[in-house]
Protein backbone atom coordinates (compact mmCIF):
# COMPACT_ATOMS: atom_id res chain seq x y z
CA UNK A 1 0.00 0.00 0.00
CA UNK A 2 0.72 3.24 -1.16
CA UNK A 3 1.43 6.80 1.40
CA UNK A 4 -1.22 8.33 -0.20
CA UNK A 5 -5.13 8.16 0.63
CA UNK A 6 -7.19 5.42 -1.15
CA UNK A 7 -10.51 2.99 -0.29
CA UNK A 8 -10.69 5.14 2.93
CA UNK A 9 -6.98 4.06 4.54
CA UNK A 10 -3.88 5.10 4.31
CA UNK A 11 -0.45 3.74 5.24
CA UNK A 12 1.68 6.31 7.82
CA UNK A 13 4.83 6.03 9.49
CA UNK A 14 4.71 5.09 12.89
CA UNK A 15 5.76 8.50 14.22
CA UNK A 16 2.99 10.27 12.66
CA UNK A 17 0.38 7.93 14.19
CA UNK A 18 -1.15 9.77 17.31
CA UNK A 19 -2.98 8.44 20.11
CA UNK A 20 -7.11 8.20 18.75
CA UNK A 21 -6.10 7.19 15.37
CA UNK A 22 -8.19 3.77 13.80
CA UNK A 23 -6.07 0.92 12.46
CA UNK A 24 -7.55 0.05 8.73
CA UNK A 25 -5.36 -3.20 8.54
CA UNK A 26 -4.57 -5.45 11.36
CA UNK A 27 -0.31 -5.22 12.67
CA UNK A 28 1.80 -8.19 12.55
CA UNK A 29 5.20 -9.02 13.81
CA UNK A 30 7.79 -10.52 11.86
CA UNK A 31 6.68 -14.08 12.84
CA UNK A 32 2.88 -13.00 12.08
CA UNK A 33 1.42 -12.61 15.09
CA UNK A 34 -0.90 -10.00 15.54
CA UNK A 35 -0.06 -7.30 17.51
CA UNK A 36 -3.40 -5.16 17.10
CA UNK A 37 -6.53 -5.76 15.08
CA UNK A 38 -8.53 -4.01 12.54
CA UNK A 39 -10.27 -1.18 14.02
CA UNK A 40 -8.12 -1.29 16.74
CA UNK A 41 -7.98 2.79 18.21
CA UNK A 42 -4.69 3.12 18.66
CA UNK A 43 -3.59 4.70 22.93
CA UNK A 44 -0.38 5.86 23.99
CA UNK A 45 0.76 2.31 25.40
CA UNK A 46 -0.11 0.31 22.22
CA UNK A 47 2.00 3.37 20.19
CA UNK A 48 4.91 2.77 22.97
CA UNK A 49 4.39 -1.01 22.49
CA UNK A 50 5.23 -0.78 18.81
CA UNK A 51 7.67 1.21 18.47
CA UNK A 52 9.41 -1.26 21.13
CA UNK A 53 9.00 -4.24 18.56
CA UNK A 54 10.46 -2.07 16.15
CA UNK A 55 6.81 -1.72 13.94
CA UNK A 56 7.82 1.38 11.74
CA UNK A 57 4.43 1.73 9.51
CA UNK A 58 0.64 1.33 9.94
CA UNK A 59 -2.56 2.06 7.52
CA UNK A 60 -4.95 3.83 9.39
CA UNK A 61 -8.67 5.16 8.13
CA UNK A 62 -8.70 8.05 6.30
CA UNK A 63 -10.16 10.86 8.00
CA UNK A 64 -13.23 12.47 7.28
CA UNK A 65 -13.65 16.60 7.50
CA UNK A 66 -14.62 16.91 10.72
CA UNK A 67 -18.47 18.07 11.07
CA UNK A 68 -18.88 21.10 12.78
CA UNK A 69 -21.64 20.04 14.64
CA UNK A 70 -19.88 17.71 16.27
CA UNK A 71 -17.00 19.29 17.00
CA UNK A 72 -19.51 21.69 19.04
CA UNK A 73 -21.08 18.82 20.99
CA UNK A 74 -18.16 17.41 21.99
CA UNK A 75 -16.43 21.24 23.25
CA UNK A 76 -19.65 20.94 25.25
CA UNK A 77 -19.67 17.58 26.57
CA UNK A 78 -15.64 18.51 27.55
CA UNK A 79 -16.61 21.68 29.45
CA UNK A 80 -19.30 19.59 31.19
CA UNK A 81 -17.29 17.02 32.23
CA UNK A 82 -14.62 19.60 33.39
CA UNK A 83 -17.23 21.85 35.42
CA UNK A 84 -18.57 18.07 37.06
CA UNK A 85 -14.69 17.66 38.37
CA UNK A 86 -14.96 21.18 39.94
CA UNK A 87 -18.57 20.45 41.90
CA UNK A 88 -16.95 17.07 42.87
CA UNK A 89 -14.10 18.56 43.93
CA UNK A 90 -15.19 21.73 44.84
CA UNK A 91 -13.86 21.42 48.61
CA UNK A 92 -10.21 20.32 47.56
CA UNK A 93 -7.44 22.03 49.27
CA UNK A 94 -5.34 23.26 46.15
CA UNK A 95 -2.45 21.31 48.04
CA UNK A 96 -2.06 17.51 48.99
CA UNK A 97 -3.02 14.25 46.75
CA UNK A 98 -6.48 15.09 46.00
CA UNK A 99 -5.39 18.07 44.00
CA UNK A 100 -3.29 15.90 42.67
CA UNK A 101 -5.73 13.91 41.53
CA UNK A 102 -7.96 16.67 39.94
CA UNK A 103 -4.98 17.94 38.24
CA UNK A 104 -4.73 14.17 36.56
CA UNK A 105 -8.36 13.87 35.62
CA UNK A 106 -8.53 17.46 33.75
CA UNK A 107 -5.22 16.67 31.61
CA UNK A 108 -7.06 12.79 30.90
CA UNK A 109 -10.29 14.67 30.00
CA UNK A 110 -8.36 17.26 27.87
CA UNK A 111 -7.18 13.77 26.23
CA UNK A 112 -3.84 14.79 27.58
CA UNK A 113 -1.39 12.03 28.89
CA UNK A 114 -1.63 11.69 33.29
C-alpha cells in the first residue's frame, strides 16, 4: 500500500500515528502474530508497544472533514465534564493528593497524557 489516501486508509509512518487514530489493517510481527486488530484505536501504550517491537508503519482510516456540529457537541460535553470535576471537587485544598488527583483527571479529559 501506497502513502497516499485510497478505499478510505492510508499507510503512515509510525511517528505520525497519534494516540485516537483507527487501524484500517490489522499489525503483525515478523513471525505473524498480531499485535493489534482491525479497528483497533490506537492509545499511547499500544503506540509505545510498537515502536518497542520495532513496527515502523501502519494504515490507518482516512479521515473524514470533521463536522462542525460535532465538533460543538463534543467542546460541550468537555466543558461539562470539566465543570462536574470542579462540583466534585469543589472542597479540595489546592495542596495535597487530592489536588493531585484533579490535576490528573482534567489533563485525561483534555485527552492529555496523566
Amino acid at each position: 500500500m501506497s502513502a497516499n489516501s485510497h478505499g478510505g486508509s492510508r499507510e503512515i509512518a509510525l511517528e505520525q500515528a497519534q494516540e485516537g487514530m483507527v487501524l484500517a489493517q490489522a499489525l503483525n510481527d515478523a513471525g505473524g502474530a498480531v499485535l493489534l486488530t482491525e479497528g483497533a484505536t490506537l492509545t499511547a501504550a499500544s503506540l509505545a508497544a510498537l515502536r518497542r517491537r520495532g513496527v515502523e508503519r501502519c494504515s490507518i482510516v482516512a479521515e473524514e472533514a470533521p463536522d462542525p456540529a460535532a465538533r460543538a457537541h463534543a467542546e460541550q460535553e468537555l466543558a461539562r465534564r470539566l465543570e462536574r470535576l470542579a462540583v466534585l471537587f469543589r472542597t479540595t485544598p489546592p495542596e495535597g493528593s487530592g489536588a493531585q488527583l484533579l490535576g490528573l483527571l482534567q489533563r485525561y479529559r483534555q485527552g492529555g497524557q496523566a
